[in-house]
PDB file of N, CA and C in Angstrom:
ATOM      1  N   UNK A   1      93.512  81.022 182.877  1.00  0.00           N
ATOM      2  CA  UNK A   1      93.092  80.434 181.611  1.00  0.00           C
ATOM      3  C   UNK A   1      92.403  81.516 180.792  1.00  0.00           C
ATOM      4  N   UNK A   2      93.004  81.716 179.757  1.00  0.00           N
ATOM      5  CA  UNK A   2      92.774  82.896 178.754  1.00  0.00           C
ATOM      6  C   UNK A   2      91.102  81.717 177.841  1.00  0.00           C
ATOM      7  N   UNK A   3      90.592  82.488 177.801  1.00  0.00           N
ATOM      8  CA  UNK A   3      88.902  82.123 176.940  1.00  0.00           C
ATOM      9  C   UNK A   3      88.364  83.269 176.373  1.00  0.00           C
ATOM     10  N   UNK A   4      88.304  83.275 174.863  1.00  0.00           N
ATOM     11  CA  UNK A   4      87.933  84.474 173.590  1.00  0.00           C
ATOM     12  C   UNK A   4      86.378  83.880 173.381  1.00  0.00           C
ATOM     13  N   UNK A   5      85.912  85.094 173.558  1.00  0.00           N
ATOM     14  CA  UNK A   5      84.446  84.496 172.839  1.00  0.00           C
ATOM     15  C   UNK A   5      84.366  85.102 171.673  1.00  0.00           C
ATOM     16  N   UNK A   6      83.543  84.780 170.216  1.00  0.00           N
ATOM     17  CA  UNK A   6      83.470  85.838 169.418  1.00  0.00           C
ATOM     18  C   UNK A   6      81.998  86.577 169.796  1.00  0.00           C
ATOM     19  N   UNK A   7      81.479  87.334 168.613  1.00  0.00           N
ATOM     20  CA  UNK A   7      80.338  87.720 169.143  1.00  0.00           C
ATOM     21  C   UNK A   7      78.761  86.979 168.478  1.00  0.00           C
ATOM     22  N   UNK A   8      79.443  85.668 167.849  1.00  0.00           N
ATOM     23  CA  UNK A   8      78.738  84.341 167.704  1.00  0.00           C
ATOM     24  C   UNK A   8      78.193  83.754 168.736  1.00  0.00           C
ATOM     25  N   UNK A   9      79.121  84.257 169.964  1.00  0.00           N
ATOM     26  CA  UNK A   9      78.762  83.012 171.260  1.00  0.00           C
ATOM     27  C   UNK A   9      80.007  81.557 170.855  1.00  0.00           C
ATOM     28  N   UNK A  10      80.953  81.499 170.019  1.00  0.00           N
ATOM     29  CA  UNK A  10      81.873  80.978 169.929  1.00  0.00           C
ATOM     30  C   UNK A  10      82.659  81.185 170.836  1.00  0.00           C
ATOM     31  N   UNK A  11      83.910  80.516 171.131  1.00  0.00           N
ATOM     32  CA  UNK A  11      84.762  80.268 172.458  1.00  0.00           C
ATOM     33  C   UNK A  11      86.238  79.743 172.084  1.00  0.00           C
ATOM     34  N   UNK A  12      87.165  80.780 172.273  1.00  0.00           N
ATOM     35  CA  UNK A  12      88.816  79.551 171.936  1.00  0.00           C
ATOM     36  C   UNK A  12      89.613  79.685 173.104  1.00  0.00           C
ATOM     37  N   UNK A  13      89.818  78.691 173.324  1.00  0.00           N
ATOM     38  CA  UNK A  13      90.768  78.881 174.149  1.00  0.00           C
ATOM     39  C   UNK A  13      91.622  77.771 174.295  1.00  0.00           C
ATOM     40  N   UNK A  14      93.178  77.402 174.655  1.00  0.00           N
ATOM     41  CA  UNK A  14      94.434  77.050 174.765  1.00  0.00           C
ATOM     42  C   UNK A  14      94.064  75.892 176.103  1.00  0.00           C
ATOM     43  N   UNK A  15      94.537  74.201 175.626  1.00  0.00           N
ATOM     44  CA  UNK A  15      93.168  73.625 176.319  1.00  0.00           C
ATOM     45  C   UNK A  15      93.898  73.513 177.695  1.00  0.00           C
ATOM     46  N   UNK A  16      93.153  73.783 178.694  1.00  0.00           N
ATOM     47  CA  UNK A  16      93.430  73.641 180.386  1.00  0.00           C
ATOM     48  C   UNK A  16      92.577  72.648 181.109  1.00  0.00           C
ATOM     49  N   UNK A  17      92.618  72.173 182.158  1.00  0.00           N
ATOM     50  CA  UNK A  17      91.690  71.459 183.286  1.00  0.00           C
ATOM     51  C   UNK A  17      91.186  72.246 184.082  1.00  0.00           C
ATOM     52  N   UNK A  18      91.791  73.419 183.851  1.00  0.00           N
ATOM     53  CA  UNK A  18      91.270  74.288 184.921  1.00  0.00           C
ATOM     54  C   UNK A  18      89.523  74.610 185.230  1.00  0.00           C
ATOM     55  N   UNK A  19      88.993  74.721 183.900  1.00  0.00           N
ATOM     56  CA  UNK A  19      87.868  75.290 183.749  1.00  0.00           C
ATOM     57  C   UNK A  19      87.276  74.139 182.791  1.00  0.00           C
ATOM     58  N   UNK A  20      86.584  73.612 183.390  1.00  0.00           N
ATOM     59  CA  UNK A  20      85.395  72.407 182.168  1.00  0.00           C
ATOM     60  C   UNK A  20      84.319  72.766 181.432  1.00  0.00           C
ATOM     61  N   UNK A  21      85.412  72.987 180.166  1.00  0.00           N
ATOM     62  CA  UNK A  21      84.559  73.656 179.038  1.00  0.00           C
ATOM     63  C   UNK A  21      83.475  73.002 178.656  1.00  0.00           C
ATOM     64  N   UNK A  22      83.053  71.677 179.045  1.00  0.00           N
ATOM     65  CA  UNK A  22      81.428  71.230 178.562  1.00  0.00           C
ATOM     66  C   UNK A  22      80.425  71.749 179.203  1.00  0.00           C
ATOM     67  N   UNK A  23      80.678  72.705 180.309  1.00  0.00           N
ATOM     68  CA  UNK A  23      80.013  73.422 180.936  1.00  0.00           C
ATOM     69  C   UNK A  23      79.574  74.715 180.184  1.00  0.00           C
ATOM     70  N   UNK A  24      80.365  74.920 179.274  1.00  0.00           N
ATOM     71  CA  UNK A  24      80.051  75.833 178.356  1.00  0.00           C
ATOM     72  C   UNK A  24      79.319  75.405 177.008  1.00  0.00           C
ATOM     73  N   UNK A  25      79.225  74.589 176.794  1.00  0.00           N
ATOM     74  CA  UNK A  25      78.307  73.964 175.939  1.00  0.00           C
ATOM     75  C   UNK A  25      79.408  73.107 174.971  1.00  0.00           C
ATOM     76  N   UNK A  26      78.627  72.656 173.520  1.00  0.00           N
ATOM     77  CA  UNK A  26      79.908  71.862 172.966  1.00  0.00           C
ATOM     78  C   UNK A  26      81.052  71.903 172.548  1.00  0.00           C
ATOM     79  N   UNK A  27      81.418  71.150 172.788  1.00  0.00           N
ATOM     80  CA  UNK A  27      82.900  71.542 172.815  1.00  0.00           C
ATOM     81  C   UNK A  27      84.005  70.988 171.480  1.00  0.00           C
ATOM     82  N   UNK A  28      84.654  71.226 170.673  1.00  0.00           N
ATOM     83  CA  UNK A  28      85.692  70.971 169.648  1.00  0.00           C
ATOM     84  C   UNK A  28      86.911  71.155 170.079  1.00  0.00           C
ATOM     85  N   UNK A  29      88.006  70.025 169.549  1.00  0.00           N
ATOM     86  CA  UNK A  29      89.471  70.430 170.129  1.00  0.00           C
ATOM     87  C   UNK A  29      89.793  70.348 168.854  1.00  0.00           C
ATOM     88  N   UNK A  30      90.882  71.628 168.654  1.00  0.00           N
ATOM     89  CA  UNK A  30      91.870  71.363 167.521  1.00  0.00           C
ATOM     90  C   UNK A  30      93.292  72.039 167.505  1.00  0.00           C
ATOM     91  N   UNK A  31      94.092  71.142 166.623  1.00  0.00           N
ATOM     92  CA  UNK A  31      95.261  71.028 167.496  1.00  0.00           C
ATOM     93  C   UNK A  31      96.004  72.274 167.280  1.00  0.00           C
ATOM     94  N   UNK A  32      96.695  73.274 167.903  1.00  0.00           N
ATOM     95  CA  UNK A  32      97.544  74.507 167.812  1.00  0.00           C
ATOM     96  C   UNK A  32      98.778  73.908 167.178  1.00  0.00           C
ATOM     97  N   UNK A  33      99.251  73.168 167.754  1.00  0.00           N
ATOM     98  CA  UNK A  33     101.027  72.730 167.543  1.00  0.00           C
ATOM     99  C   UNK A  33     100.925  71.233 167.971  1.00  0.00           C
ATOM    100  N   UNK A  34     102.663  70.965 167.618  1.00  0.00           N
ATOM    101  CA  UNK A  34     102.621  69.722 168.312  1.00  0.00           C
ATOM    102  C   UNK A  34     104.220  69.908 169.111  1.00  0.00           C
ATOM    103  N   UNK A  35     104.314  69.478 170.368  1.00  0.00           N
ATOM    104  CA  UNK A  35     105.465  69.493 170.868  1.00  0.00           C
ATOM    105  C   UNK A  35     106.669  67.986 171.606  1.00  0.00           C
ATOM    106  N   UNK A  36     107.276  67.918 170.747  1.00  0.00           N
ATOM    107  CA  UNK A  36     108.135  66.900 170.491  1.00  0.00           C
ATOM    108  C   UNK A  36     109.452  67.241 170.844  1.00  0.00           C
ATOM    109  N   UNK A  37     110.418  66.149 171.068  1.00  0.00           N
ATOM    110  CA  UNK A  37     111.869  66.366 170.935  1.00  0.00           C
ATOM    111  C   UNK A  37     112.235  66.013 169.835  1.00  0.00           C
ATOM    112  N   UNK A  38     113.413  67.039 169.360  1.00  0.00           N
ATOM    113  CA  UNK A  38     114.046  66.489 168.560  1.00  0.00           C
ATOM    114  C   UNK A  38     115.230  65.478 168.339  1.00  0.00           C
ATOM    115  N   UNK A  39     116.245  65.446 167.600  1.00  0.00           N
ATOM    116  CA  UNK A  39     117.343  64.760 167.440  1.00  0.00           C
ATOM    117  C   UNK A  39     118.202  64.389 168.645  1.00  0.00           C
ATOM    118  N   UNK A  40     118.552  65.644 169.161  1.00  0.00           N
ATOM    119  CA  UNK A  40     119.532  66.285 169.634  1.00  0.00           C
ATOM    120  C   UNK A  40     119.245  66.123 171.708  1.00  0.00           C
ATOM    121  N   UNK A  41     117.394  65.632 171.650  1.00  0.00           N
ATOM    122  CA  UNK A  41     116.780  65.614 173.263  1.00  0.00           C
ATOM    123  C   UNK A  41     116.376  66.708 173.754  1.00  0.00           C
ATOM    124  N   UNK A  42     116.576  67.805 172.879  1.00  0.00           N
ATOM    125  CA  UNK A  42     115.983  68.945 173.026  1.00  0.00           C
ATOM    126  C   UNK A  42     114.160  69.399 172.530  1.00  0.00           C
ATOM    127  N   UNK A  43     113.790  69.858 173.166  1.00  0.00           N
ATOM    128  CA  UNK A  43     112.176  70.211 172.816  1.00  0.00           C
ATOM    129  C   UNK A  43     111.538  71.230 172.046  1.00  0.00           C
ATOM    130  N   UNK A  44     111.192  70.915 170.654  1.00  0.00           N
ATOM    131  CA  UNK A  44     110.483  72.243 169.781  1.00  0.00           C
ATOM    132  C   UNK A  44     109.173  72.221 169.772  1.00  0.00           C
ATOM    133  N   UNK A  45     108.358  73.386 170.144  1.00  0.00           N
ATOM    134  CA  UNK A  45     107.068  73.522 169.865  1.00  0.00           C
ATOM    135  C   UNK A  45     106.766  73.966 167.570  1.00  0.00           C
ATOM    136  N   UNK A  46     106.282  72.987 167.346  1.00  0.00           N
ATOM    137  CA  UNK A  46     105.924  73.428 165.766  1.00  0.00           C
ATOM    138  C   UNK A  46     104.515  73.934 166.020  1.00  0.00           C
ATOM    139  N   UNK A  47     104.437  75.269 165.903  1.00  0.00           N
ATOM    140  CA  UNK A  47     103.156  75.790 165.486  1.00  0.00           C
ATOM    141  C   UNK A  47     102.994  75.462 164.025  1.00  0.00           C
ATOM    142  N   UNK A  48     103.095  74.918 163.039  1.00  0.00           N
ATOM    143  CA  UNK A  48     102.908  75.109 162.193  1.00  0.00           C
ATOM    144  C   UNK A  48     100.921  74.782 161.627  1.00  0.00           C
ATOM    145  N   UNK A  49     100.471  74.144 162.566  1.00  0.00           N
ATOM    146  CA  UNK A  49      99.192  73.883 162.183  1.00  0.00           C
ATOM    147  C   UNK A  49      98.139  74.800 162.527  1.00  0.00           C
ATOM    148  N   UNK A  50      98.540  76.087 162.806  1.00  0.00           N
ATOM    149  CA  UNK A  50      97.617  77.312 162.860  1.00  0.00           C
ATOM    150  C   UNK A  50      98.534  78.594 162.413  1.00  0.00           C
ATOM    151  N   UNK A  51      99.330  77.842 161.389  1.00  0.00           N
ATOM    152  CA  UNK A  51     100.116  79.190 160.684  1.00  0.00           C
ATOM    153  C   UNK A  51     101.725  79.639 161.254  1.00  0.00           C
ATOM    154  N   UNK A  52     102.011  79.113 162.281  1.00  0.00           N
ATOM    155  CA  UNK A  52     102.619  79.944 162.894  1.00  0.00           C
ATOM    156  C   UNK A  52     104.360  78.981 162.890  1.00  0.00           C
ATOM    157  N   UNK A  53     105.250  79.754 163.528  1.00  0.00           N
ATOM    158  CA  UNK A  53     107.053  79.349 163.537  1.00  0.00           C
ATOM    159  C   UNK A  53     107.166  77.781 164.227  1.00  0.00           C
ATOM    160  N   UNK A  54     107.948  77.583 164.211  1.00  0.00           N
ATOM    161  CA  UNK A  54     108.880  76.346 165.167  1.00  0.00           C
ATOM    162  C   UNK A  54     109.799  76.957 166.100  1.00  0.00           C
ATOM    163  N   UNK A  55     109.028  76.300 167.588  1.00  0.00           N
ATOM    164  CA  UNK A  55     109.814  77.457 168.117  1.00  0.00           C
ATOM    165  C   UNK A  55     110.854  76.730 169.589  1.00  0.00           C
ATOM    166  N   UNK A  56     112.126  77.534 169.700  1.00  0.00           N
ATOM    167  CA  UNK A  56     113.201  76.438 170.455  1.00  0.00           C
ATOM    168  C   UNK A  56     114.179  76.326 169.680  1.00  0.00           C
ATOM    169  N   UNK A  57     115.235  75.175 170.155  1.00  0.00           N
ATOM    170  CA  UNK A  57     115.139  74.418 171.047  1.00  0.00           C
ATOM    171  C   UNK A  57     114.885  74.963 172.594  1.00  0.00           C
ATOM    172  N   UNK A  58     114.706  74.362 173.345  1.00  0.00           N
ATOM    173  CA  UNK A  58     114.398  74.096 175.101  1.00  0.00           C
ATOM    174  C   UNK A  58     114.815  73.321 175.441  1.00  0.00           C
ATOM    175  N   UNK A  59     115.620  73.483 176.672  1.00  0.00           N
ATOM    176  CA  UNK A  59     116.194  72.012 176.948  1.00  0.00           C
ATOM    177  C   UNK A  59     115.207  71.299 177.869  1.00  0.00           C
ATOM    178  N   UNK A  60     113.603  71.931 178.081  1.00  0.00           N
ATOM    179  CA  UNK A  60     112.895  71.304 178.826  1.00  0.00           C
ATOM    180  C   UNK A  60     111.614  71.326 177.915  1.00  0.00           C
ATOM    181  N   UNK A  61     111.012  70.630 178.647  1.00  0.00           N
ATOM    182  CA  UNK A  61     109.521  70.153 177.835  1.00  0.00           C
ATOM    183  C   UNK A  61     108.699  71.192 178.124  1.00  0.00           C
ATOM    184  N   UNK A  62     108.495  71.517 179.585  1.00  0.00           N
ATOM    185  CA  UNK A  62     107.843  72.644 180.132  1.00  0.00           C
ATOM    186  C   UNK A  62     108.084  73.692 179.482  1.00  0.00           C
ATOM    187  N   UNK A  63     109.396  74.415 178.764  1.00  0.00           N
ATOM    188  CA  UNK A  63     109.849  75.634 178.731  1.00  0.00           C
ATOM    189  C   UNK A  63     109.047  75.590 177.025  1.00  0.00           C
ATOM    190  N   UNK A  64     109.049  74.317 176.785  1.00  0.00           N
ATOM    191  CA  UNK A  64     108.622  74.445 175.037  1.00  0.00           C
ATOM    192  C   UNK A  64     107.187  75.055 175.318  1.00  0.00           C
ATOM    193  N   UNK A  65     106.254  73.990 176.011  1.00  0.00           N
ATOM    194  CA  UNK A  65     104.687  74.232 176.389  1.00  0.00           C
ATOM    195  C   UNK A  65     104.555  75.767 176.544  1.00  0.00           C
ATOM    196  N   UNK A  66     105.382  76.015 177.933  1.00  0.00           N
ATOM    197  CA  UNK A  66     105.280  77.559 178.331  1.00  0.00           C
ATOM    198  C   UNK A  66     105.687  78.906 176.954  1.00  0.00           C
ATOM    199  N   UNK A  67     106.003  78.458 175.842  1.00  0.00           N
ATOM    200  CA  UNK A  67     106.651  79.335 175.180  1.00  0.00           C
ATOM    201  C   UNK A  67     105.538  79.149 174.150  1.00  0.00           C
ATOM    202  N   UNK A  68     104.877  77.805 173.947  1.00  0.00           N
ATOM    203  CA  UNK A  68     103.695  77.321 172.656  1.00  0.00           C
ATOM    204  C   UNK A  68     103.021  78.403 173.601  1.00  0.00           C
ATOM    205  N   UNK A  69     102.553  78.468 174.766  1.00  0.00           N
ATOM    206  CA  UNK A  69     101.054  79.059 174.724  1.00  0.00           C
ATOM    207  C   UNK A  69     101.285  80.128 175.001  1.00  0.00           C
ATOM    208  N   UNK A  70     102.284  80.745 175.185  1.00  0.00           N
ATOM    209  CA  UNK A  70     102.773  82.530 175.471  1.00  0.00           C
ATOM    210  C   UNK A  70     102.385  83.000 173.437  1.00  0.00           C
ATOM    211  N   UNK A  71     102.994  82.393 172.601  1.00  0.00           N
ATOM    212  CA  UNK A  71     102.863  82.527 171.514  1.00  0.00           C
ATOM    213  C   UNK A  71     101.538  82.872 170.892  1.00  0.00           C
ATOM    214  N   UNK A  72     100.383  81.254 171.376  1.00  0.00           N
ATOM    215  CA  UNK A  72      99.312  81.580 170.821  1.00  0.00           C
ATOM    216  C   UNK A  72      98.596  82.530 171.631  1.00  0.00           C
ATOM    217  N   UNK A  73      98.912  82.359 172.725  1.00  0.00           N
ATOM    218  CA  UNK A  73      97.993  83.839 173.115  1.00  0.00           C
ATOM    219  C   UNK A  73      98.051  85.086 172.728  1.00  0.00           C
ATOM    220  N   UNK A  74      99.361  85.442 172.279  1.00  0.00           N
ATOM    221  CA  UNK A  74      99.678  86.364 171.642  1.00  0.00           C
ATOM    222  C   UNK A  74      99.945  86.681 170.372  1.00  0.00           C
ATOM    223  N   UNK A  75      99.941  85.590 169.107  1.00  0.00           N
ATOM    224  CA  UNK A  75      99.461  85.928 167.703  1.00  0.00           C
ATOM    225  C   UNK A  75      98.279  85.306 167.816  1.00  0.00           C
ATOM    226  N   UNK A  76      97.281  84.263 168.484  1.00  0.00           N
ATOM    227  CA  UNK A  76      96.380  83.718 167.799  1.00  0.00           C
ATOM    228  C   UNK A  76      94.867  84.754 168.453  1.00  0.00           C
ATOM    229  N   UNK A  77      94.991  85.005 169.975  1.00  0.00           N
ATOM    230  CA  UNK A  77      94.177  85.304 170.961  1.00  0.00           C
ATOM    231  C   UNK A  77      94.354  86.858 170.207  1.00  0.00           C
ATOM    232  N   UNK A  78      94.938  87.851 170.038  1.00  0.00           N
ATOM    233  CA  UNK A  78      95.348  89.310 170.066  1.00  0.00           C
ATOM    234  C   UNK A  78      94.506  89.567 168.610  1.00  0.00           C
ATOM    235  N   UNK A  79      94.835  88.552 167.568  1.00  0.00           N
ATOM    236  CA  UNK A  79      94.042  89.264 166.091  1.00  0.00           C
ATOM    237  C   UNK A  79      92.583  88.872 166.048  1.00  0.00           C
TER     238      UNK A  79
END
């Protein structure tokens, strides 16, 4: 589980169970993407609510998820 702090003491990170972020103090969720099927039963991740592509099709749900958070970790986590 990837976790950015700034040098606020702010915190982002891509949400997991792994690690219980109220342990870190309060906590805000907001949404990266949303991942849906489309028409066709195929699966697109839309980043569009933090800037970013529509991405897919996938013919699996998993492969969309796995491809949303390879993405934000790497345009949202990197700048």
């Amino acid at each position: 589980m990837l976790i950015q702090f700034s040098e606020d003491g702010t915190a982002k990170s891509v949400y997991s169970e792994k690690i219980d972020l109220n342990e870190l103090g309060k906590v805000a969720h907001n949404r990266a993407s949303h991942v849906e099927p489309n028409e066709n039963g195929e699966w697109i991740a839309d980043l569009s609510p933090v800037g970013g592509p529509t991405l897919g099709p996938f013919k699996l749900r998993s492969e969309a998820i796995q491809n949303e958070i390879e993405w934000i970790e790497t345009k949202i986590f990197s700048s």
